[in-house]
N, C-alpha and C. Protein backbone atom coordinates (compact mmCIF):
# COMPACT_ATOMS: atom_id res chain seq x y z
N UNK A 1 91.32 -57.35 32.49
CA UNK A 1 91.09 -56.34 31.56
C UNK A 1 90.14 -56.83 30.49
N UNK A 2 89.08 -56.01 30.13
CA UNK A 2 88.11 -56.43 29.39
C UNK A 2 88.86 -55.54 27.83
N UNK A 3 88.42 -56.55 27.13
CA UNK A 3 88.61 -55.69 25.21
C UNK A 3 87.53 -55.45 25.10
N UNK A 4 86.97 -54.73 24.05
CA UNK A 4 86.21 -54.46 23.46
C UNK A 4 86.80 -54.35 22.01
N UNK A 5 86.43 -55.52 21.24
CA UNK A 5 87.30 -55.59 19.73
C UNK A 5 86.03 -54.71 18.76
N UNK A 6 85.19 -54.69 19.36
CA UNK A 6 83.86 -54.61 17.92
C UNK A 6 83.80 -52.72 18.26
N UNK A 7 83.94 -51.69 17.69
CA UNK A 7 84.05 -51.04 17.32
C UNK A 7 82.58 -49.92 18.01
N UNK A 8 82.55 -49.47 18.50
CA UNK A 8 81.31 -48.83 19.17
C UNK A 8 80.36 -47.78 18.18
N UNK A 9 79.51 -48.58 17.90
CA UNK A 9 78.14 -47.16 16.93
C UNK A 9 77.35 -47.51 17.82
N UNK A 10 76.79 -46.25 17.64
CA UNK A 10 75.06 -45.08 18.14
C UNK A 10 74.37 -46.03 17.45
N UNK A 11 73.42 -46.42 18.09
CA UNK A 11 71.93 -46.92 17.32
C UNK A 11 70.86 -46.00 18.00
N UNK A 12 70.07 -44.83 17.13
CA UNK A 12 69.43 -44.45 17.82
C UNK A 12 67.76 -45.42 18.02
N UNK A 13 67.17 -45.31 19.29
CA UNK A 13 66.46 -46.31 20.04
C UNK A 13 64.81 -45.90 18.48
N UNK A 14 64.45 -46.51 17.92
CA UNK A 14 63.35 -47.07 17.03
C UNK A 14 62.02 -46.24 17.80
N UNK A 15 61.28 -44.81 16.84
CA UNK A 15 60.37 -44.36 17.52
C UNK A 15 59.33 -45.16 16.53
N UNK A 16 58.35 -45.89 17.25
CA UNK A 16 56.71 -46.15 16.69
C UNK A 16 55.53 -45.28 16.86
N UNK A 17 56.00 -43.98 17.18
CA UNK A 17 54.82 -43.26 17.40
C UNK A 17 54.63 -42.13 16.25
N UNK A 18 55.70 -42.65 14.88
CA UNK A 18 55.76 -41.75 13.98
C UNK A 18 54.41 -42.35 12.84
N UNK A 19 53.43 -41.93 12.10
CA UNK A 19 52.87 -41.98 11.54
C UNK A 19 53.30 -41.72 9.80
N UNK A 20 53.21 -42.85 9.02
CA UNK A 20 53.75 -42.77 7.77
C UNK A 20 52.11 -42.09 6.81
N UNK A 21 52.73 -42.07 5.64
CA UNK A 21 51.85 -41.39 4.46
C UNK A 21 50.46 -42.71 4.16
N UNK A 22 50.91 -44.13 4.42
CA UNK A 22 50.36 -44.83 4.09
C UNK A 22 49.22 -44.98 5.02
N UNK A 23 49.58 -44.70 6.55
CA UNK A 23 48.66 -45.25 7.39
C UNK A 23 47.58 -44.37 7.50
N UNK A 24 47.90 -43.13 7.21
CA UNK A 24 46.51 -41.64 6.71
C UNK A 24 46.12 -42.37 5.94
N UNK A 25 46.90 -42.84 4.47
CA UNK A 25 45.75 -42.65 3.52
C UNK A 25 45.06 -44.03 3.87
N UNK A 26 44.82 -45.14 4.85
CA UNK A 26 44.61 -46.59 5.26
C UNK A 26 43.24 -45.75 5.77
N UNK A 27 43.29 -44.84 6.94
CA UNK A 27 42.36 -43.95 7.45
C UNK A 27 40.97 -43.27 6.46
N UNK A 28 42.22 -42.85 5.61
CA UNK A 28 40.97 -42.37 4.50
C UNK A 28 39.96 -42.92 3.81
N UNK A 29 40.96 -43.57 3.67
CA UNK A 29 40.12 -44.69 2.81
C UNK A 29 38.73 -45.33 3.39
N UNK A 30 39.07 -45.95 4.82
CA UNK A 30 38.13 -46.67 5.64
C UNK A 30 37.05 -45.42 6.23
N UNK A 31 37.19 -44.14 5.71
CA UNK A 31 35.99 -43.45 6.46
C UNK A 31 35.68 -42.43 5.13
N UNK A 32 36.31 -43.14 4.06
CA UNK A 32 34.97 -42.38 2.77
C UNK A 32 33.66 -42.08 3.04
N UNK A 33 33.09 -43.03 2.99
CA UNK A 33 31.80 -42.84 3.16
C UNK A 33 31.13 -41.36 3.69
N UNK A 34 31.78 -41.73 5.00
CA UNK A 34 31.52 -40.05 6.10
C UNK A 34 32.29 -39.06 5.57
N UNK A 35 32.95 -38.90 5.06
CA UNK A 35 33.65 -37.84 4.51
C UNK A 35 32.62 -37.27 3.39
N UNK A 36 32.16 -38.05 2.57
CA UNK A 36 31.67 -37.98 1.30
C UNK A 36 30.11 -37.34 1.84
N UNK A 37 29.48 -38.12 2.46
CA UNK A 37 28.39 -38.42 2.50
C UNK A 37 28.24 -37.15 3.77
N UNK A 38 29.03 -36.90 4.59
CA UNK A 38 28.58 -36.03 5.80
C UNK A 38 28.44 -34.37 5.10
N UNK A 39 29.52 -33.72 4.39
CA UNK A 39 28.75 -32.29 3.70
C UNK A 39 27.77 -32.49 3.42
N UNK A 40 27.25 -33.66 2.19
CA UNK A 40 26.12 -33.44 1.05
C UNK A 40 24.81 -33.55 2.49
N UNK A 41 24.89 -34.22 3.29
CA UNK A 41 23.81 -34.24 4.45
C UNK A 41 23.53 -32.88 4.89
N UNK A 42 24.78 -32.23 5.59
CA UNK A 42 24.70 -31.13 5.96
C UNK A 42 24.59 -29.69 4.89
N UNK A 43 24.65 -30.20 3.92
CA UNK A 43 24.39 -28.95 2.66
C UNK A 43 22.49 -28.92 2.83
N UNK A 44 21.99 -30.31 2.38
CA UNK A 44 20.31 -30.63 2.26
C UNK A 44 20.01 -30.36 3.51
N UNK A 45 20.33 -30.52 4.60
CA UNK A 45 19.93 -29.92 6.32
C UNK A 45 19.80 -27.97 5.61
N UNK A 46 21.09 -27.82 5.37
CA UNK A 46 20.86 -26.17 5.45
C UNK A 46 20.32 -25.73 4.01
N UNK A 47 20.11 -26.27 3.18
CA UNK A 47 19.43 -25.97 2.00
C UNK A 47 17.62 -25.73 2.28
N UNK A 48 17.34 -27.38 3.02
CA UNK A 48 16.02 -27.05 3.96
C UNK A 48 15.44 -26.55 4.96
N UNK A 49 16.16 -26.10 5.59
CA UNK A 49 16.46 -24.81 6.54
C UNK A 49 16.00 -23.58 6.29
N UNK A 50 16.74 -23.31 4.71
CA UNK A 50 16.57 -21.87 3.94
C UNK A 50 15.34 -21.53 3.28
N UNK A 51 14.69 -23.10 3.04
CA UNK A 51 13.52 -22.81 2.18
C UNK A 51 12.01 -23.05 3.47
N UNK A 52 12.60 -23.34 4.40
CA UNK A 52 11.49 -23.39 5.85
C UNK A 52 11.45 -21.85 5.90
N UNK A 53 12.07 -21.27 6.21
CA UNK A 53 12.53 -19.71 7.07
C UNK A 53 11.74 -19.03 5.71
N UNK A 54 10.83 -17.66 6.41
CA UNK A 54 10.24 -17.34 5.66
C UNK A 54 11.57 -16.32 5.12
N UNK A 55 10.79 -15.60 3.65
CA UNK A 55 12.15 -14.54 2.98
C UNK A 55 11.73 -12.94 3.98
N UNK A 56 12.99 -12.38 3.61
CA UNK A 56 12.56 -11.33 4.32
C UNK A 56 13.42 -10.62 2.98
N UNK A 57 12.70 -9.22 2.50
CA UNK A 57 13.53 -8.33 2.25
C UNK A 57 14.17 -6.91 2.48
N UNK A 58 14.79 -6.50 2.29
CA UNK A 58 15.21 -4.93 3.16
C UNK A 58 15.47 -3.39 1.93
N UNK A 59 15.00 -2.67 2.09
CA UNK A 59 15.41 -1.64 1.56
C UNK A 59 16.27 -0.67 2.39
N UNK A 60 17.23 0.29 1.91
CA UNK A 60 18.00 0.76 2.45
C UNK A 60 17.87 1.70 1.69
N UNK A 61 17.85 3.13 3.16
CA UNK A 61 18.36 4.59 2.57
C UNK A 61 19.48 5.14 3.03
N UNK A 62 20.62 5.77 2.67
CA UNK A 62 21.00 6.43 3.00
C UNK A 62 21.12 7.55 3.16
N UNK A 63 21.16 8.80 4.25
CA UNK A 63 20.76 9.98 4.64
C UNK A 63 21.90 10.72 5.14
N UNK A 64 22.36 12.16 4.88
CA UNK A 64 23.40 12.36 5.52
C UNK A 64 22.80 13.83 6.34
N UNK A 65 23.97 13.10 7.71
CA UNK A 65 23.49 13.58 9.25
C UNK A 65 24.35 13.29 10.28
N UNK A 66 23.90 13.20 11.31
CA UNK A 66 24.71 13.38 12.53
C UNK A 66 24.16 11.62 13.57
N UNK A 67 25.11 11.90 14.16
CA UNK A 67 24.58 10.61 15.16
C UNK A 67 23.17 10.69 15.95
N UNK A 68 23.02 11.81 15.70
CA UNK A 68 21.61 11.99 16.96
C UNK A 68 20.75 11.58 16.08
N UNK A 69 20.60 11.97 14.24
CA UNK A 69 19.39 11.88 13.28
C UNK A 69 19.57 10.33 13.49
N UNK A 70 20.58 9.72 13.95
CA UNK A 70 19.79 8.07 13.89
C UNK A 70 19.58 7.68 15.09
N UNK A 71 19.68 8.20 15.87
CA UNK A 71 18.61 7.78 17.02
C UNK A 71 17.65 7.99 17.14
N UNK A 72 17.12 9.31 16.30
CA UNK A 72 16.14 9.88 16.57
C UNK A 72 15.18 8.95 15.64
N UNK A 73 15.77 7.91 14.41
CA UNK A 73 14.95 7.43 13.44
C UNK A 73 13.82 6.29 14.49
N UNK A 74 14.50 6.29 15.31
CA UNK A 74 13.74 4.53 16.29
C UNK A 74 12.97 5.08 17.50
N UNK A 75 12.75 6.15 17.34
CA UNK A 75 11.83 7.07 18.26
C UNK A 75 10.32 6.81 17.81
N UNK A 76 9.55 6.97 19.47
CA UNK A 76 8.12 7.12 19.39
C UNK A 76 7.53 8.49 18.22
N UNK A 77 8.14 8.96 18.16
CA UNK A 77 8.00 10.71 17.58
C UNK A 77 7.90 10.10 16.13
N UNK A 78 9.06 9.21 15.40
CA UNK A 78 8.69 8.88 13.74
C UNK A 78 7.80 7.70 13.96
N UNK A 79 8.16 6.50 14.72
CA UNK A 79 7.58 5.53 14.57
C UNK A 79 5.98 5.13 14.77
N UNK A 80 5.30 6.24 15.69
CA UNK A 80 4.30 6.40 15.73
C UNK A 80 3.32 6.80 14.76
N UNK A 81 3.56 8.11 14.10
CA UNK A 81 3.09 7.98 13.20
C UNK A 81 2.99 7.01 11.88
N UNK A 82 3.84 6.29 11.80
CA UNK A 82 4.41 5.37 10.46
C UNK A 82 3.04 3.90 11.06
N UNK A 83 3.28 3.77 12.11
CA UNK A 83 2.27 3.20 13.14
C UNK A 83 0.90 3.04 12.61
N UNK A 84 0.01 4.42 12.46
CA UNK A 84 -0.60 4.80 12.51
C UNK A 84 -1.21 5.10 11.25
N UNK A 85 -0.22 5.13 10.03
CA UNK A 85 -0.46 5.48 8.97
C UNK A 85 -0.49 3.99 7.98
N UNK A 86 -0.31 3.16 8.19
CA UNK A 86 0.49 1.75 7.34
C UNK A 86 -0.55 0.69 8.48
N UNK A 87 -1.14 1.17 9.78
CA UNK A 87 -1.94 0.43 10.22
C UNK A 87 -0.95 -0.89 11.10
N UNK A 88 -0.06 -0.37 11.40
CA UNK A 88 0.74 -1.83 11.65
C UNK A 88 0.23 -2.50 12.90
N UNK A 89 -0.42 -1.95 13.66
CA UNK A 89 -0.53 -2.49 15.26
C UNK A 89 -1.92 -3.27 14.81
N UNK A 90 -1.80 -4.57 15.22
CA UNK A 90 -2.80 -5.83 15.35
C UNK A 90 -3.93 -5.31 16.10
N UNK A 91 -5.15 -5.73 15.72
CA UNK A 91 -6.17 -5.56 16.87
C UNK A 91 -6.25 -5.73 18.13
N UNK A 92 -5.17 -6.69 18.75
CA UNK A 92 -5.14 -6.78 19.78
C UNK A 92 -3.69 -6.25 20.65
N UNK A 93 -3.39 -5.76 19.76
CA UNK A 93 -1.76 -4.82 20.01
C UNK A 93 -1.50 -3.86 21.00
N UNK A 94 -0.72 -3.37 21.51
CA UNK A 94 -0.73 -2.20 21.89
C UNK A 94 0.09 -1.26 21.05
N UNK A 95 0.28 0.04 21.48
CA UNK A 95 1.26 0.88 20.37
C UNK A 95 2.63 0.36 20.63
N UNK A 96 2.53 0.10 22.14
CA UNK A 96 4.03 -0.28 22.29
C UNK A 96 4.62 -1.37 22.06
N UNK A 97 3.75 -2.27 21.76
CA UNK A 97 4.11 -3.78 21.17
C UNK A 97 4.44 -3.57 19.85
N UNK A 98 3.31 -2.72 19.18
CA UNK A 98 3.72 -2.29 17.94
C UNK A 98 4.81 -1.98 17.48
N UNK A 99 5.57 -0.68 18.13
CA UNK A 99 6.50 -0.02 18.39
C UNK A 99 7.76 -0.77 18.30
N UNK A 100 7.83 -1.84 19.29
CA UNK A 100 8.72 -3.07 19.67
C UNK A 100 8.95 -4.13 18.45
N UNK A 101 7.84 -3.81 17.68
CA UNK A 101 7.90 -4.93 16.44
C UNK A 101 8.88 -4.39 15.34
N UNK A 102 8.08 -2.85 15.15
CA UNK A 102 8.70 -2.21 14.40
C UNK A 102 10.14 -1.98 14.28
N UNK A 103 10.45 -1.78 15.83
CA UNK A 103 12.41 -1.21 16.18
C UNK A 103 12.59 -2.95 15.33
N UNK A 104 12.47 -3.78 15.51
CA UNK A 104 13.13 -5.16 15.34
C UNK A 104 13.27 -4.97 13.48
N UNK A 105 12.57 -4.55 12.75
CA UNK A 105 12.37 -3.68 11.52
C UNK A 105 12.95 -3.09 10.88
N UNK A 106 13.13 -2.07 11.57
CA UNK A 106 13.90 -0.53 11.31
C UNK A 106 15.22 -0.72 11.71
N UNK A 107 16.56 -0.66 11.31
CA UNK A 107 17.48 -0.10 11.78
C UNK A 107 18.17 0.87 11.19
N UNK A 108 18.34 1.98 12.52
CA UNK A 108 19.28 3.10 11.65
C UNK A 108 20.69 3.07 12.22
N UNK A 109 21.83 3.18 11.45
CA UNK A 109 23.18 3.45 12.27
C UNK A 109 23.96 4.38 11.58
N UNK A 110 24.96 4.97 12.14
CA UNK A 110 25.56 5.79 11.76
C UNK A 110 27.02 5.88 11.63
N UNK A 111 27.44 6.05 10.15
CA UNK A 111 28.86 5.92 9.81
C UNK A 111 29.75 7.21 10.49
N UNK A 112 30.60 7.17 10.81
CA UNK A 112 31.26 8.76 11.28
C UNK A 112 32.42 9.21 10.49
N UNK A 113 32.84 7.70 9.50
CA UNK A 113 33.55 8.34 8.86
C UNK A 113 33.17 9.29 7.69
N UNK A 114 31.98 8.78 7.31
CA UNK A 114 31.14 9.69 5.64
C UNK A 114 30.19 10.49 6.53
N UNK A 115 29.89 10.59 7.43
CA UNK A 115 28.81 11.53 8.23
C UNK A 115 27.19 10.74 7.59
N UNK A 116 27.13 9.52 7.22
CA UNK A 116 25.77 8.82 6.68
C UNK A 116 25.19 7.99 7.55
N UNK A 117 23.85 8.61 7.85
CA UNK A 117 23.24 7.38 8.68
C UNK A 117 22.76 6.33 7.75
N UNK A 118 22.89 5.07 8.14
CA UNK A 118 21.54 4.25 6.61
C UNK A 118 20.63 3.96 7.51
N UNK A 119 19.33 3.82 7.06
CA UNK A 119 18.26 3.36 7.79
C UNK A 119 17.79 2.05 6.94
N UNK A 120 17.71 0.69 7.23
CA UNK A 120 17.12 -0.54 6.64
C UNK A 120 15.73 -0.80 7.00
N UNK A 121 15.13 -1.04 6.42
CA UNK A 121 13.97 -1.88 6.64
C UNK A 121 13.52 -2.95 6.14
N UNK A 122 13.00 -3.86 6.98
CA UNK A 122 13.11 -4.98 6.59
C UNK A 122 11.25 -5.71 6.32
N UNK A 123 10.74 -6.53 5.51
CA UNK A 123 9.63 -6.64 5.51
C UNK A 123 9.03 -8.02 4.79
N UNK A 124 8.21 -8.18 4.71
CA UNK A 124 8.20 -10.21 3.62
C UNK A 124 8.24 -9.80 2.33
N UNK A 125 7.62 -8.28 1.81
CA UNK A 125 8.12 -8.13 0.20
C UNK A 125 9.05 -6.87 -0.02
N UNK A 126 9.37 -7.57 -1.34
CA UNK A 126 10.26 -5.88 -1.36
C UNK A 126 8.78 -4.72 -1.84
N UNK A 127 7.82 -4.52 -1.87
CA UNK A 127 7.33 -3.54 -1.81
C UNK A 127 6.76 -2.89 -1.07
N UNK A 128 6.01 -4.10 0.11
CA UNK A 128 6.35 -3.53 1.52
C UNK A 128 7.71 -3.22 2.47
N UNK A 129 9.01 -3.39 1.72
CA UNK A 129 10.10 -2.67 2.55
C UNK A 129 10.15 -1.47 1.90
N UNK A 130 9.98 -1.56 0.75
CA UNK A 130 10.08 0.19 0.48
C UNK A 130 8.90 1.11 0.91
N UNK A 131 7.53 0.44 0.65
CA UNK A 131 6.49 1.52 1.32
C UNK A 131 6.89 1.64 3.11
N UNK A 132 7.02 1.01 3.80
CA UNK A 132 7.94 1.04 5.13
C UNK A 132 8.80 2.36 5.29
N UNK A 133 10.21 1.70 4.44
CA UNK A 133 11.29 3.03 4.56
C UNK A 133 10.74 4.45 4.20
N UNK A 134 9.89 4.12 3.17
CA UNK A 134 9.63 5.78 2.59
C UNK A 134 8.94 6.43 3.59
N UNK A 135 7.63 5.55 4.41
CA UNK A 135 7.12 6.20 5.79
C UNK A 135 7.69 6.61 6.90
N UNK A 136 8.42 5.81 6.85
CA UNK A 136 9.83 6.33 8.18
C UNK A 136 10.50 7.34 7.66
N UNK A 137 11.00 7.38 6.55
CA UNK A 137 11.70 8.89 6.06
C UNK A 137 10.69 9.90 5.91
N UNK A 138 9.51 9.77 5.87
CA UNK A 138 8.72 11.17 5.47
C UNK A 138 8.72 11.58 6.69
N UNK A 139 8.49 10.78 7.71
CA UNK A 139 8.02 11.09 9.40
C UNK A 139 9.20 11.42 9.89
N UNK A 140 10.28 11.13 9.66
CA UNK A 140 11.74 10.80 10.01
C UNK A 140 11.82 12.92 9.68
N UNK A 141 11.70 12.76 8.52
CA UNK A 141 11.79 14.44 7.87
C UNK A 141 10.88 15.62 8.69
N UNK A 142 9.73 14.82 8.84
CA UNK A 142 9.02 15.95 9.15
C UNK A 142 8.84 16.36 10.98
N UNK A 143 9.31 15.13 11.16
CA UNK A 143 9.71 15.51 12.90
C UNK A 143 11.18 16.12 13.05
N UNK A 144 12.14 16.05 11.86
CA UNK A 144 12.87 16.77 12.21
C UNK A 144 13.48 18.54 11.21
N UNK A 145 12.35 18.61 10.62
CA UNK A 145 12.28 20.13 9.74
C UNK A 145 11.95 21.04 11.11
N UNK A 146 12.24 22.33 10.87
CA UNK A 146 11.85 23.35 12.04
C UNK A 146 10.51 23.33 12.21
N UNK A 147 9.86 23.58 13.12
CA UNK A 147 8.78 23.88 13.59
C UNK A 147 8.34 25.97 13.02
N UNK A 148 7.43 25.84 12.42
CA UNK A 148 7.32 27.32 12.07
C UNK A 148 6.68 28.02 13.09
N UNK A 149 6.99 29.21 13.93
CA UNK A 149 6.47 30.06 14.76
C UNK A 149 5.33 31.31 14.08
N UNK A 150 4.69 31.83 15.04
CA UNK A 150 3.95 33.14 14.75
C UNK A 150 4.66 34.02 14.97
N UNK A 151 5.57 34.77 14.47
CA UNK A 151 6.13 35.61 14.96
C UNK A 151 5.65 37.18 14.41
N UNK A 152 5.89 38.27 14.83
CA UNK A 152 4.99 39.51 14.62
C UNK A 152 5.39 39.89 13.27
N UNK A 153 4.51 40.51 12.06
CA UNK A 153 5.41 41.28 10.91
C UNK A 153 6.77 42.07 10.62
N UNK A 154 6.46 42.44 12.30
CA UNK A 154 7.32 43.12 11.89
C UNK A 154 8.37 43.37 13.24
N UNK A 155 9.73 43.05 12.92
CA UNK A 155 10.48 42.61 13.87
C UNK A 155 11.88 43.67 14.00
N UNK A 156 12.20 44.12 14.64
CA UNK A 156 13.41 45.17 14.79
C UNK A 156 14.94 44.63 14.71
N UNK A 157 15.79 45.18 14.51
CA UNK A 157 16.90 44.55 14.29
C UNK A 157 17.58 44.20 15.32
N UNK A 158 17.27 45.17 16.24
CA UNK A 158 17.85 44.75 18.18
C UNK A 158 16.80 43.58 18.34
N UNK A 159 15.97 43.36 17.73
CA UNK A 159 15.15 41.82 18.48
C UNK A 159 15.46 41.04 17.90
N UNK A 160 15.88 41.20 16.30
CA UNK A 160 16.40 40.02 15.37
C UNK A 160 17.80 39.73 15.65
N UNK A 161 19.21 40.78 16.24
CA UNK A 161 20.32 40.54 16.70
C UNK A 161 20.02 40.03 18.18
N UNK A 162 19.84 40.50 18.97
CA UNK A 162 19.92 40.13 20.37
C UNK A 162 19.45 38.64 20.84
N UNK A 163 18.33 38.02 20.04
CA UNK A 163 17.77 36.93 20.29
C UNK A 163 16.74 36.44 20.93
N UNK A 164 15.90 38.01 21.00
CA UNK A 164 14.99 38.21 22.18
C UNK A 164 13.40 38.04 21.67
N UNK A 165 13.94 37.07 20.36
CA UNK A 165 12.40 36.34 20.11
C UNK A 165 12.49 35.24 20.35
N UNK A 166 11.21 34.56 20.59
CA UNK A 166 10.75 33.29 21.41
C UNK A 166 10.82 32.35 20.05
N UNK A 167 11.48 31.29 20.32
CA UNK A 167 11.12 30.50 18.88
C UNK A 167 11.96 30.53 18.34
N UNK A 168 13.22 30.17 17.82
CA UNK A 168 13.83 30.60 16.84
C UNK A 168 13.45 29.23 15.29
N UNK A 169 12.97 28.73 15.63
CA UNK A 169 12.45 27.60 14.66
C UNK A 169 12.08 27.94 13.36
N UNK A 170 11.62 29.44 13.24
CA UNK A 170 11.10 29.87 11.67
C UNK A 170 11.76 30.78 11.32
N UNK A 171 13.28 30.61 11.35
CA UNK A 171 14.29 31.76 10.80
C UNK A 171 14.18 32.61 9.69
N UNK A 172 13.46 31.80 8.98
CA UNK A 172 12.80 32.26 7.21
C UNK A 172 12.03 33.52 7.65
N UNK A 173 10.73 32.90 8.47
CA UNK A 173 10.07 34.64 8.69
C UNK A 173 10.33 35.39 8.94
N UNK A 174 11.28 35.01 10.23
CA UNK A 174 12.12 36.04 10.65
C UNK A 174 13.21 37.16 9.62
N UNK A 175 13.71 36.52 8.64
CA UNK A 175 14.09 37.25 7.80
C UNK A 175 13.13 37.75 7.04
N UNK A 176 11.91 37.49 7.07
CA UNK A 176 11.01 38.07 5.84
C UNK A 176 10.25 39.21 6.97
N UNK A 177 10.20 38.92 7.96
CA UNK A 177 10.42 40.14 8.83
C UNK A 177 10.86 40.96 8.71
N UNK A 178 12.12 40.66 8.85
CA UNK A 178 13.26 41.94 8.88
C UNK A 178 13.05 42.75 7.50
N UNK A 179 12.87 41.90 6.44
CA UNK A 179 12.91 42.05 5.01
C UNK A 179 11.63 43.47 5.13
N UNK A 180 10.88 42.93 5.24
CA UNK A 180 9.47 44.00 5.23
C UNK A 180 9.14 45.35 6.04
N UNK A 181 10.27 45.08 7.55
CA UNK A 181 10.47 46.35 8.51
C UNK A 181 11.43 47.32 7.69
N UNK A 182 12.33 46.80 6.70
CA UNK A 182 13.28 47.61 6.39
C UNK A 182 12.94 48.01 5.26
N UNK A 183 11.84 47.61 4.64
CA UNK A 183 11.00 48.28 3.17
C UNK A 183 10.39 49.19 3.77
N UNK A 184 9.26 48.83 4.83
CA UNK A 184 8.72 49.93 5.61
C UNK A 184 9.30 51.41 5.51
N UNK A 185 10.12 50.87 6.70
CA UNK A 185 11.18 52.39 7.67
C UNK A 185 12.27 52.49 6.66
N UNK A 186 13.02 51.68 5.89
CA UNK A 186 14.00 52.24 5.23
C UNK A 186 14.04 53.22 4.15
């Protein structure tokens, strides 16, 4: 029969894979340098970075409309003329290179919650981004105002109800039509 006089305790088994407060800060210490020294490098990398890259600035309008008025802003229909007027296409350009330069330029998008498209433009000064935007909005406007028709003086009310004029684009005359048949005959 074996005794056992000495009394039995748990020793739990000694982990070394625990890392104390001292041996970080032993770490820290020995890689100051790079710690210190690696932002301020990478700040002067992107500080000279910023002053390589030419500036660009942007003006912004906002316009209220529908999703189609900003698609329609990056169309051959405004951008051509704006093209054409501001001289943008290089001598050795085509319109459509032009065109291609310009979309990279111009952006329009459209909010759906406020019903606002914004249109940006972007350019090397701010006074060429605003002479820019303002050309795109005049062209932007005037490709999308009605088109005015010829329509006859004088227009009947079965042709003005029924719909059986061609054109409806110059609604104005059309009422000043109606306006003048019914001074007439009335």
């Amino acid at each position: 029969m074996i005794s056992n006089d000495t009394p039995s305790v748990y020793t739990a088994p000694v982990d070394t894979d625990e890392i104390s407060l001292l041996d970080l800060l032993i770490v820290v210490v020995e890689n100051l340098r790079l710690l210190v020294l690696g932002p301020i490098v990478a700040g002067l990398v992107a500080l000279g970075v910023s002053f390589a890259l030419p500036r660009t600035y942007e003006s912004t309008a906002l316009l209220k409309g529908k999703a189609q008025e900003a698609s329609l802003i990056t169309t051959p229909a405004v951008l051509d003329p704006v093209i054409q007027q501001l001289k943008l296409a290089e001598a050795d350009e085509s319109l459509d290179e032009a065109r291609k330069r310009l979309r990279r330029d111009v952006k329009a998008t459209f909010n759906a919650k406020d019903n606002l498209v914004t249109v940006t433009a972007k350019a090397r000064s701010p006074e060429h981004a605003q002479v820019l935007l303002h050309a795109i909005a005049k062209s932007y406007f005037g490709q999308s105002k009605p088109r005015a028709c010829v329509f006859p003086s004088k227009i009947t009310p079965e042709q003005f109800f029924t719909g059986s004029i061609q054109g409806w684009a110059g609604a104005w005359e059309v009422g000043r039509g109606l306006r003048e048949y019914q001074q007439t005959d009335g």
